[in-house]
Protein backbone atom coordinates (compact mmCIF):
# COMPACT_ATOMS: atom_id res chain seq x y z
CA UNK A 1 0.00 0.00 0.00
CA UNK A 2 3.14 2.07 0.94
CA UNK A 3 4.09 1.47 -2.65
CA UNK A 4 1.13 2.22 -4.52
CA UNK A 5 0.69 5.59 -2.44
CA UNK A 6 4.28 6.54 -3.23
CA UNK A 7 3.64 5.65 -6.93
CA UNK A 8 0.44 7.97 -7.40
CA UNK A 9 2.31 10.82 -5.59
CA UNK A 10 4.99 10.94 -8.21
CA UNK A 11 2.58 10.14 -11.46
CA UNK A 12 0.98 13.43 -10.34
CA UNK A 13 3.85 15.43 -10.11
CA UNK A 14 4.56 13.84 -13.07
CA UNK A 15 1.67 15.10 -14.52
CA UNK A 16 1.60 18.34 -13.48
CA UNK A 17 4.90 19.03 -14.57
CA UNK A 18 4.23 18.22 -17.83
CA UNK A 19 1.03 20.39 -18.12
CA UNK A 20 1.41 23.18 -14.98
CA UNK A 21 3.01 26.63 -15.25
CA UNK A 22 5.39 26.02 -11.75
CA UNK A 23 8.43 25.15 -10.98
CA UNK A 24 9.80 22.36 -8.77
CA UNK A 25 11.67 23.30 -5.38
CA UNK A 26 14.01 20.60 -3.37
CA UNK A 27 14.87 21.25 0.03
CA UNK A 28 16.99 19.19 2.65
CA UNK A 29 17.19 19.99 5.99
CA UNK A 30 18.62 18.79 9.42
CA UNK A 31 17.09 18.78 12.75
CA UNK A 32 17.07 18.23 16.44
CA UNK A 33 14.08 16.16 17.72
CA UNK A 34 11.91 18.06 20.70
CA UNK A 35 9.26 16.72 23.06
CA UNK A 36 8.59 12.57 22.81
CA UNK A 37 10.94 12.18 19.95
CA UNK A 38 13.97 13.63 22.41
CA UNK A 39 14.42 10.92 24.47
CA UNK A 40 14.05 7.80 21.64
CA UNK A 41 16.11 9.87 18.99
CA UNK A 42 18.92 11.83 18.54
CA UNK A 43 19.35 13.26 15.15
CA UNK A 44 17.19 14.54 12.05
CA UNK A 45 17.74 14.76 8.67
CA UNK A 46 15.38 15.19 5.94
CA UNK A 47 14.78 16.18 2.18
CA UNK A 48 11.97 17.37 0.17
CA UNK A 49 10.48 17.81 -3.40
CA UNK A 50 7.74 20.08 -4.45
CA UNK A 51 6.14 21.54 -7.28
CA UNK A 52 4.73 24.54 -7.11
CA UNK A 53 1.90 26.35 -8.70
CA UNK A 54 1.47 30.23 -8.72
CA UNK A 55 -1.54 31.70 -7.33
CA UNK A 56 -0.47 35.33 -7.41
CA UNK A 57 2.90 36.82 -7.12
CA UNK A 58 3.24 36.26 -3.47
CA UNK A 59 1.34 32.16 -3.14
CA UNK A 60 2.02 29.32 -4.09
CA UNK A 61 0.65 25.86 -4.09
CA UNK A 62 1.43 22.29 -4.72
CA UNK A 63 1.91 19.00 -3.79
CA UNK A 64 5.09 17.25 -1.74
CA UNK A 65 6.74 13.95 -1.03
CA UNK A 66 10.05 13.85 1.05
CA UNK A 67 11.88 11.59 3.48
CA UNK A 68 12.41 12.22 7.08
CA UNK A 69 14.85 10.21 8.84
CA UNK A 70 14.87 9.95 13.12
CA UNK A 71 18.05 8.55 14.11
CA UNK A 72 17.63 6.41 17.45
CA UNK A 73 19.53 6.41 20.45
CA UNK A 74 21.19 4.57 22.43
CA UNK A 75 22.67 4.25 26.69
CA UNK A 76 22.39 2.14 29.87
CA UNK A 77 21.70 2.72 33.21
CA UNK A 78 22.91 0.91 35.64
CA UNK A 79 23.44 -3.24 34.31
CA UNK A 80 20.87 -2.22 31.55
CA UNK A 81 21.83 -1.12 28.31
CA UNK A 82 19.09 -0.30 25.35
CA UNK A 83 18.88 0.71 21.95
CA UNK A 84 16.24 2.72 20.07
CA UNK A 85 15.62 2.17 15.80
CA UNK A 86 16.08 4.76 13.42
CA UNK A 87 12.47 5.76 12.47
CA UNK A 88 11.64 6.72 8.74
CA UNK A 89 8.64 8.60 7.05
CA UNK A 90 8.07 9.49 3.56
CA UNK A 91 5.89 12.68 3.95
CA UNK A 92 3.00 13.17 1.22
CA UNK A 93 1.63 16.34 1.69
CA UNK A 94 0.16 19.59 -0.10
CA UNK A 95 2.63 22.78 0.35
CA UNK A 96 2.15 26.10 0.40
CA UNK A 97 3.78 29.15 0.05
CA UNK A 98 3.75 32.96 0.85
CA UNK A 99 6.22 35.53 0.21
CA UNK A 100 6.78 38.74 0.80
CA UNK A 101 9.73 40.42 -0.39
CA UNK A 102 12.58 38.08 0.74
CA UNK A 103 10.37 36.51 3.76
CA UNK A 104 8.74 33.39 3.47
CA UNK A 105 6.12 31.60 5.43
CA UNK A 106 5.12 28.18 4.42
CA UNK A 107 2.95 25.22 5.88
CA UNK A 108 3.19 21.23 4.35
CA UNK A 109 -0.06 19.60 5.92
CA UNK A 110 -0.35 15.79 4.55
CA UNK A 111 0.33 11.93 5.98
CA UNK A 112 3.45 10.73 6.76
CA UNK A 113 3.80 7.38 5.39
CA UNK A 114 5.73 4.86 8.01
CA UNK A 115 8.89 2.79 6.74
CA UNK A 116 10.34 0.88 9.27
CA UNK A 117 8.38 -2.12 11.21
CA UNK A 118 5.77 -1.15 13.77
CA UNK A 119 5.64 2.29 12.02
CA UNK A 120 2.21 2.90 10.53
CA UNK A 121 2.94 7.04 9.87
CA UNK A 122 0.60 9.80 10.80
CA UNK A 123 -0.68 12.94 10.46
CA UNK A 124 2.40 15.63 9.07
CA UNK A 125 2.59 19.02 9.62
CA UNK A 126 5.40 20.89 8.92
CA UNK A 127 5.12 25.14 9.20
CA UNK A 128 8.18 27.28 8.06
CA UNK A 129 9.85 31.05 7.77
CA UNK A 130 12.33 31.75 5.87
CA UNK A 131 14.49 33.90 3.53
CA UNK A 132 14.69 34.02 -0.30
CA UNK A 133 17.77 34.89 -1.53
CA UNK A 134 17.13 34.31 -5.35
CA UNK A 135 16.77 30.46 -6.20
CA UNK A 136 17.69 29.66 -2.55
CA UNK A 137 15.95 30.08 0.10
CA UNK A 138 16.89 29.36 3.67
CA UNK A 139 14.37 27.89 6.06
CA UNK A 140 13.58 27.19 9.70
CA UNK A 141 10.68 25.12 10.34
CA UNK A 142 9.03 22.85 13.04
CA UNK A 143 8.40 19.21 11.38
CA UNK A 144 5.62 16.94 13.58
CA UNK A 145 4.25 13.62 13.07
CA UNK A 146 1.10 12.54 15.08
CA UNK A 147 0.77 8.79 15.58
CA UNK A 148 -1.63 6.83 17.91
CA UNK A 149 0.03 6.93 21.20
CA UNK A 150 2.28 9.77 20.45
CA UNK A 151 3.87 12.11 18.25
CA UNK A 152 7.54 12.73 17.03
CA UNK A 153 8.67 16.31 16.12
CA UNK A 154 11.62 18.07 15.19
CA UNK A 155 13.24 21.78 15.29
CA UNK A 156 14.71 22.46 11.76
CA UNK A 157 17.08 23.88 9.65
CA UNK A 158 17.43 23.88 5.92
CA UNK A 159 18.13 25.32 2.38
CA UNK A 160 15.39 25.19 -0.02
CA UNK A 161 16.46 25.36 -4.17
CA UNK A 162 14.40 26.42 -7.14
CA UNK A 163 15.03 24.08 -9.93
C-alpha cells in the first residue's frame, strides 16, 4: 500500500509538470528532535520535493513527497543497556507558500507514510519562515508527526532550491 501511495504521488507530479506553469523546489534539511521524539532519537535529517503552482505573485501551491529520517539512540543505566531504531517517514503532503519580499512563510499539511516495522505514519505538519535569496531560500521550520500513542517532532534547519 506504501508502494502504490508513493507511486500515485509521483505520477501526479509527473503530470503536473508536464502540463502546470510552476516550478519544482528541493529542500533538505537537518534537525534536532523536541518533546517525545527527544528521548528515543537523537538526530534529524530530511529532504523534500515540491512543485509549485502560482496563485499570485506572493502564493504558491502544490503538492510534496520527502523523506524524514529519526536517528535512534542509544545508553544504559545501571546493568541495563538499550537501543532505540532509526524511524523513517516518507511525507506526502500539499505545500504552500507565501512571500513577501525576501520573507517566506510556508505550511506542508499531509500523511506521513511509516517505513520501518511497527511504524504505521501519521498525520504531518510541517510550518516554516524563511528567507529568499534568489533560487535559494533558507528555512527554519518545526516538522511533527502525530501517531496513535504519540507524536515525534523536530526543530529544523534547511536550504530550499528552485530548480
Amino acid at each position: 500500500m506504501k508502494k502504490l501511495i508513493l507511486l500515485v504521488v509521483l505520477a501526479v507530479m509527473g503530470f503536473t509538470s508536464s502540463y502546470g506553469q510552476g516550478n519544482f523546489r528541493l529542500g533538505v534539511n537537518a534537525g534536532l528532535p523536541i518533546g517525545d521524539a527527544a528521548d528515543l532519537t537523537t538526530f534529524q535529517l530530511g529532504a523534500d520535493v515540491a512543485y509549485m503552482l502560482s496563485l499570485a505573485d506572493v502564493a504558491a501551491v502544490g503538492p510534496m513527497v520527502g523523506y524524514s529520517h529519526f536517528f535512534g539512540d542509544s545508553g544504559e543505566e545501571g546493568d541495563f543497556e538499550w537501543e532505540v531504531d532509526d524511524v523513517q517517514f516518507v511525507p506526502i503532503a500539499a505545500s504552500g507558500r507565501f512571500n513577501l519580499l525576501s520573507l517566506a512563510l510556508g505550511l506542508d499539511l499531509g500523511y506521513a507514510v511509516g517505513l520501518n516495522d511497527g511504524n504505521d505514519g501519521g498525520f504531518y505538519y510541517r510550518p516554516q519562515v524563511g528567507f529568499n535569496l534568489g533560487p535559494v531560500g533558507l528555512i527554519a521550520s518545526y516538522q511533527g508527526i502525530s501517531m496513535d500513542g504519540g507524536s515525534i517532532s523536530s526543530v529544523n534547519l534547511g536550504v530550499e532550491f528552485g530548480l
